[in-house]
N, C-alpha and C. Protein backbone atom coordinates (compact mmCIF):
# COMPACT_ATOMS: atom_id res chain seq x y z
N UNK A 1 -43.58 -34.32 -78.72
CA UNK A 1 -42.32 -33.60 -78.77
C UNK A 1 -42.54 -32.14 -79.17
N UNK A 2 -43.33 -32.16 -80.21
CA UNK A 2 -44.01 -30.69 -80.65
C UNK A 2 -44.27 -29.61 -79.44
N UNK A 3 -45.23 -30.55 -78.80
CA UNK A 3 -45.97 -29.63 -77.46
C UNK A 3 -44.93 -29.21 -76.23
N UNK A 4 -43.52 -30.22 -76.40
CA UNK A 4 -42.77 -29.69 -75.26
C UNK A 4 -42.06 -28.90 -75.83
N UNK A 5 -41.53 -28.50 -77.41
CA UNK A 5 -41.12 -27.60 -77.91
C UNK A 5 -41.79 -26.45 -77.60
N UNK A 6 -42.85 -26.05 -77.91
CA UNK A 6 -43.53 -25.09 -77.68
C UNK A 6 -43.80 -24.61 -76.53
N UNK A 7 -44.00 -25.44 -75.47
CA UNK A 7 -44.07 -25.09 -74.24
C UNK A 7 -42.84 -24.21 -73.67
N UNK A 8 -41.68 -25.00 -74.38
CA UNK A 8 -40.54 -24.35 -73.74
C UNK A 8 -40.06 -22.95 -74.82
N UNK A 9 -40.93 -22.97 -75.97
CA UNK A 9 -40.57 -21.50 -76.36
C UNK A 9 -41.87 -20.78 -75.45
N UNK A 10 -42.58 -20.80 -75.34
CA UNK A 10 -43.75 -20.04 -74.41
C UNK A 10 -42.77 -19.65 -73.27
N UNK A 11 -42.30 -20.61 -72.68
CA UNK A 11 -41.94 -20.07 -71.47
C UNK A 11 -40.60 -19.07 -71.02
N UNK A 12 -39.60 -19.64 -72.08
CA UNK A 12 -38.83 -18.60 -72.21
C UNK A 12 -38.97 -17.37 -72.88
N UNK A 13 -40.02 -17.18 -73.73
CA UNK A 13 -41.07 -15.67 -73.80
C UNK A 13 -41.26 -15.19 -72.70
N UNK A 14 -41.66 -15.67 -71.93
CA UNK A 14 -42.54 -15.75 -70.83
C UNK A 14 -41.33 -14.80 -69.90
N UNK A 15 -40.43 -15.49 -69.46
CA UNK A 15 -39.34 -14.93 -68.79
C UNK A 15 -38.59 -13.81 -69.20
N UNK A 16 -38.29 -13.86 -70.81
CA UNK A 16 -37.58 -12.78 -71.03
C UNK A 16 -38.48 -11.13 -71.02
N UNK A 17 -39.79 -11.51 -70.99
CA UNK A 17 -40.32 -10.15 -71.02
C UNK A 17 -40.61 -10.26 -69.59
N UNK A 18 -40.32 -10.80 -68.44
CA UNK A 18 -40.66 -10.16 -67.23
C UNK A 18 -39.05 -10.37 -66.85
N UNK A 19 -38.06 -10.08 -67.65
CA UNK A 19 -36.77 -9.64 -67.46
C UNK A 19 -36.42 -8.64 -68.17
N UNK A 20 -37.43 -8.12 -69.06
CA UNK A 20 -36.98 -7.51 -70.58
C UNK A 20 -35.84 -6.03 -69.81
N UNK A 21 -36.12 -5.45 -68.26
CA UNK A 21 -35.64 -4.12 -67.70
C UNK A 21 -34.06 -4.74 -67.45
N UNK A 22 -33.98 -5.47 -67.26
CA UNK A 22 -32.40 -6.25 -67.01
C UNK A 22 -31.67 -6.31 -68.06
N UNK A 23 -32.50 -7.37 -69.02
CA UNK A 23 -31.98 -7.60 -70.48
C UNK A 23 -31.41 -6.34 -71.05
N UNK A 24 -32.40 -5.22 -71.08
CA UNK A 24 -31.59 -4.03 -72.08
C UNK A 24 -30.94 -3.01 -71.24
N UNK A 25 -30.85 -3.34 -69.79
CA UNK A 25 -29.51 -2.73 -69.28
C UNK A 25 -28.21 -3.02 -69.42
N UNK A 26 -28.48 -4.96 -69.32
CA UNK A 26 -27.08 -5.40 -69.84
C UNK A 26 -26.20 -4.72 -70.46
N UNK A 27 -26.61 -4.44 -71.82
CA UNK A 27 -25.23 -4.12 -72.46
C UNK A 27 -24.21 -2.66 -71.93
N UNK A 28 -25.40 -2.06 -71.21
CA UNK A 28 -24.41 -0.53 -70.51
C UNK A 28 -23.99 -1.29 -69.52
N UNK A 29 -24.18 -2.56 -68.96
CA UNK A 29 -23.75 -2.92 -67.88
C UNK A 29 -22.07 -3.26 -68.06
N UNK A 30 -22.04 -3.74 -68.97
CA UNK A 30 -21.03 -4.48 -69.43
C UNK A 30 -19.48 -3.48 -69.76
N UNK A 31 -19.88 -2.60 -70.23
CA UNK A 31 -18.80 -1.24 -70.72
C UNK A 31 -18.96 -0.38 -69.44
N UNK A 32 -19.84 -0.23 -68.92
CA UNK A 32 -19.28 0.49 -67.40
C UNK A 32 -18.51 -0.23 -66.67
N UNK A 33 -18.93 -1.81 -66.11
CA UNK A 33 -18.23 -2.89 -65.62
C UNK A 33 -16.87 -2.79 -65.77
N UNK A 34 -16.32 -2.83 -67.01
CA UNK A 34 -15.08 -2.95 -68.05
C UNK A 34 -14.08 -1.91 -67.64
N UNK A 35 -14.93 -0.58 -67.99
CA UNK A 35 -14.29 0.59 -67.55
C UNK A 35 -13.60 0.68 -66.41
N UNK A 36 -14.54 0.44 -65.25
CA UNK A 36 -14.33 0.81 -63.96
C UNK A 36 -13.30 -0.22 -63.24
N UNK A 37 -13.74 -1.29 -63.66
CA UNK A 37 -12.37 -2.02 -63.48
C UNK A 37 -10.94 -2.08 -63.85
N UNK A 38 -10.95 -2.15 -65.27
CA UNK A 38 -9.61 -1.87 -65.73
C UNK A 38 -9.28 -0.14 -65.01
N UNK A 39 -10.00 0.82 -65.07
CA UNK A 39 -9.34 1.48 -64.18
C UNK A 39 -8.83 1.59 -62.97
N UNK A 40 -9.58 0.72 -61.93
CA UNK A 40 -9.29 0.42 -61.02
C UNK A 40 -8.12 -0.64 -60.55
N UNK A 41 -7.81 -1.17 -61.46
CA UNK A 41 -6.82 -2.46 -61.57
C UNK A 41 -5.10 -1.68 -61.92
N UNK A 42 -5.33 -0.47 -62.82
CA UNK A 42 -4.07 0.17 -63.68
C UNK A 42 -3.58 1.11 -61.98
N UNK A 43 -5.04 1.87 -62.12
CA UNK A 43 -4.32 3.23 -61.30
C UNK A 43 -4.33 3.20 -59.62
N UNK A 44 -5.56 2.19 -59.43
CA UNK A 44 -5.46 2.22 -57.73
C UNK A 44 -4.51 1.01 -57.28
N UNK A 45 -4.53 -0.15 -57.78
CA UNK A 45 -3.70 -1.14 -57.87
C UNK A 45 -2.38 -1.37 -58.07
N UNK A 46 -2.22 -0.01 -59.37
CA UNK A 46 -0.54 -0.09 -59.96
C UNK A 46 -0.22 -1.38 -60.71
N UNK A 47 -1.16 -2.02 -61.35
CA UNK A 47 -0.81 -3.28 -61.82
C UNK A 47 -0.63 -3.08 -63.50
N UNK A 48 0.26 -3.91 -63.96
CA UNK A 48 0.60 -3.53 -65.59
C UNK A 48 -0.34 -3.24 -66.52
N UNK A 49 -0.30 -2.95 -68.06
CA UNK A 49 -1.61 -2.78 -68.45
C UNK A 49 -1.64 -3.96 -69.03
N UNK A 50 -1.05 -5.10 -69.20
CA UNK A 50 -0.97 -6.30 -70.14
C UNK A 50 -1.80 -7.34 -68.77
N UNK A 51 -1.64 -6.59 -67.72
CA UNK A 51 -2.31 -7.93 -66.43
C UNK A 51 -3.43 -7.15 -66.31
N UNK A 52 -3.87 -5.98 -66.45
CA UNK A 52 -5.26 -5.20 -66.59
C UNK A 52 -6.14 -5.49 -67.35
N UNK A 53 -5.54 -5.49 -68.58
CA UNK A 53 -6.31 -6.35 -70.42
C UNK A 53 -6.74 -7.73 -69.46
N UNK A 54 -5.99 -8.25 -69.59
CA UNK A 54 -6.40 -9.79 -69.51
C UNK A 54 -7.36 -10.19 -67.96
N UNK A 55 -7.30 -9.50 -67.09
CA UNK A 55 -7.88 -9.39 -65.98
C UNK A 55 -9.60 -8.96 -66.51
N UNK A 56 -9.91 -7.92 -66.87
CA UNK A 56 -11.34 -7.70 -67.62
C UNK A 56 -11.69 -8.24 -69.17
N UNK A 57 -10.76 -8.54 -70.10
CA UNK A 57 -11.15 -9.67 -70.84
C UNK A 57 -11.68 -10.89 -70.19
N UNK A 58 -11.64 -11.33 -69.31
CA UNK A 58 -11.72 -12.73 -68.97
C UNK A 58 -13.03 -13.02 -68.54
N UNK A 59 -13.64 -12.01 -68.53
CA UNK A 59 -14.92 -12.10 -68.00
C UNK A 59 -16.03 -12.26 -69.68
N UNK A 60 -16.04 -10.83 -70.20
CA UNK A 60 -16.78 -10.60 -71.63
C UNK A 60 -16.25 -9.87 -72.65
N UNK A 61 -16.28 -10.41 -73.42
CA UNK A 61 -15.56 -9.79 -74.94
C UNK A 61 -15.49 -8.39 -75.06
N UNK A 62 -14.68 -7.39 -75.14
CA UNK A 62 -14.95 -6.07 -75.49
C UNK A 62 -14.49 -5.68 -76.92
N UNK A 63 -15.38 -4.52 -77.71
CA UNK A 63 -14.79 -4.47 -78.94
C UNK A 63 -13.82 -2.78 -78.46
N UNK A 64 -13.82 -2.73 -77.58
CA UNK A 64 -12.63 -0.95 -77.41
C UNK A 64 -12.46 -0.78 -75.90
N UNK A 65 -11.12 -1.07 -75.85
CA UNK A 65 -10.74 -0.70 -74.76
C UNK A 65 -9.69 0.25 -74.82
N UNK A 66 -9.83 1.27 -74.37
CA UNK A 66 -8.28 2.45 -74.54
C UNK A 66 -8.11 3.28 -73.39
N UNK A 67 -6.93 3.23 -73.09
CA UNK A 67 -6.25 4.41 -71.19
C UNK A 67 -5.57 5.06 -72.41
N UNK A 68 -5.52 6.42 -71.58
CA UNK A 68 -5.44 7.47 -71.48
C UNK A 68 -4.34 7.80 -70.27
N UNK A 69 -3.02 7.45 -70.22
CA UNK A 69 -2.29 7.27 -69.41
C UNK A 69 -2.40 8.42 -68.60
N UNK A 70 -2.59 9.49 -69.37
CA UNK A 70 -1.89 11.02 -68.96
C UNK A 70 -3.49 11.88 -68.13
N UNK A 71 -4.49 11.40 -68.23
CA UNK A 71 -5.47 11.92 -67.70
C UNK A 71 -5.84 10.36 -66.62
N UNK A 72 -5.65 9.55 -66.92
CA UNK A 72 -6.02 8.16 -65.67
C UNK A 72 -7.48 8.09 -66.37
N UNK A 73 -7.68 7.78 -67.27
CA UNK A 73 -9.05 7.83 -67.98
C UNK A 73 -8.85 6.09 -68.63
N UNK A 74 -9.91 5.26 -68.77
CA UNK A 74 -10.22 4.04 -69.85
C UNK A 74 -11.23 4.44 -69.99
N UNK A 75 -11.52 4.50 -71.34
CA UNK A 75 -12.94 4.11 -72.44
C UNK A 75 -13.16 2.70 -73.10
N UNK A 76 -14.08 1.89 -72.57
CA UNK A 76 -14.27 0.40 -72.31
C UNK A 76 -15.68 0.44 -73.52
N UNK A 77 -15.96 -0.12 -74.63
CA UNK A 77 -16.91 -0.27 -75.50
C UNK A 77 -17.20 -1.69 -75.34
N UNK A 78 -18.45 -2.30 -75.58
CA UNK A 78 -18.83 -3.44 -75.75
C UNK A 78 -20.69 -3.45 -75.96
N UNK A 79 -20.67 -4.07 -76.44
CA UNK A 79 -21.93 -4.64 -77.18
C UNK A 79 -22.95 -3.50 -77.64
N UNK A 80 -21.94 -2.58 -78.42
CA UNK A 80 -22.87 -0.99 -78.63
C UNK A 80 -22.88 -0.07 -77.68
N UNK A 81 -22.22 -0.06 -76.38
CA UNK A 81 -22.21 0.83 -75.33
C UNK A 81 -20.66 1.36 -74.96
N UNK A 82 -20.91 2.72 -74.73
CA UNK A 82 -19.33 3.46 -74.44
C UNK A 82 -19.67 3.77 -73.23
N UNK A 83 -18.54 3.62 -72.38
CA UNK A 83 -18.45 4.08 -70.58
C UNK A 83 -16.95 4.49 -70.84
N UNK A 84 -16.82 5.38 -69.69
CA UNK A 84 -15.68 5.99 -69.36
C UNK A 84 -15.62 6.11 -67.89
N UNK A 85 -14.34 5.59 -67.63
CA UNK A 85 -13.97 6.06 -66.16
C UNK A 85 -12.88 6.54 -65.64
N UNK A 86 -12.87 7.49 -64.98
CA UNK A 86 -11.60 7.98 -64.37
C UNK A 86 -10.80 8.28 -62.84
N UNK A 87 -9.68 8.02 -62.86
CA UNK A 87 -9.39 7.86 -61.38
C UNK A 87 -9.27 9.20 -60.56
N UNK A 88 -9.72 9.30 -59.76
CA UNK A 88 -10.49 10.69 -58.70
C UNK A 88 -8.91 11.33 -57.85
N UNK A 89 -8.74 10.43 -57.53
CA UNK A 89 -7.93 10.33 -56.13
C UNK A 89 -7.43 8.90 -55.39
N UNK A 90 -6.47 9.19 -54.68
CA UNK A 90 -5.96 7.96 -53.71
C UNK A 90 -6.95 7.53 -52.64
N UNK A 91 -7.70 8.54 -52.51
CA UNK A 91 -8.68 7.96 -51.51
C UNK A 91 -10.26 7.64 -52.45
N UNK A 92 -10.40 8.06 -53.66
CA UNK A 92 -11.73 8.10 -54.25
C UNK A 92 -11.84 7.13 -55.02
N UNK A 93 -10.29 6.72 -55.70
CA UNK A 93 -10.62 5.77 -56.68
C UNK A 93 -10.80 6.13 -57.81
N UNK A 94 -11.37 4.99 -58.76
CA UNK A 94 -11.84 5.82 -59.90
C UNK A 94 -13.31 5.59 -59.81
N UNK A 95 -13.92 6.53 -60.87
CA UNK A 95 -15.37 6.45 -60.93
C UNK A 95 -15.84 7.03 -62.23
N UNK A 96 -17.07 6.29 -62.45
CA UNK A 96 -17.02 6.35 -63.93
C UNK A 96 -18.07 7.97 -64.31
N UNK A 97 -17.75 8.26 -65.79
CA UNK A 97 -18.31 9.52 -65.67
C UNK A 97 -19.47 9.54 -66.70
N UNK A 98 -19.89 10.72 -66.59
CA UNK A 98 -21.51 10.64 -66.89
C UNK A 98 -21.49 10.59 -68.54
């Protein structure tokens, strides 16, 4: 039982460092994700902000989400990472900024 313990921590070593470039993108993945959606859901969509919240909650926990009604801006925080996105145009959408 020992040896299949170990085996299976070896191997998930094993994997996470020939994932390790994924792994620590994740978390910017997650607050850009957030961003760009809930913006995309409020301003290209026109959909409420109470069906916007719950539409990108449903996926991963965020600790800050805040619009900016008056500029078409959300700032989406989660797991230590800040993204911001904002809506361009009727034809551009929104897109998140640097």
């Amino acid at each position: 039982m020992k040896r299949v313990a170990w085996l299976l921590v070896v191997a998930l070593c094993g994997w996470a460092w020939s994932e390790r470039q994924a792994l620590g993108d994740f978390p910017g993945i997650l607050a850009a994700y957030s961003a760009k959606e809930y913006c995309s859901c409020r301003f290209v969509m026109g959909f409420t902000p109470e069906y916007c919240d719950a539409y990108v909650k449903q996926w991963l926990p965020l600790s800050h989400l805040q619009e900016n009604t008056l500029q078409r801006q959300i700032t989406a925080q989660g797991l230590g990472q800040r993204a911001q996105a904002r809506w361009q145009g009727p034809r551009a959408g929104c897109r998140l900024l640097p």
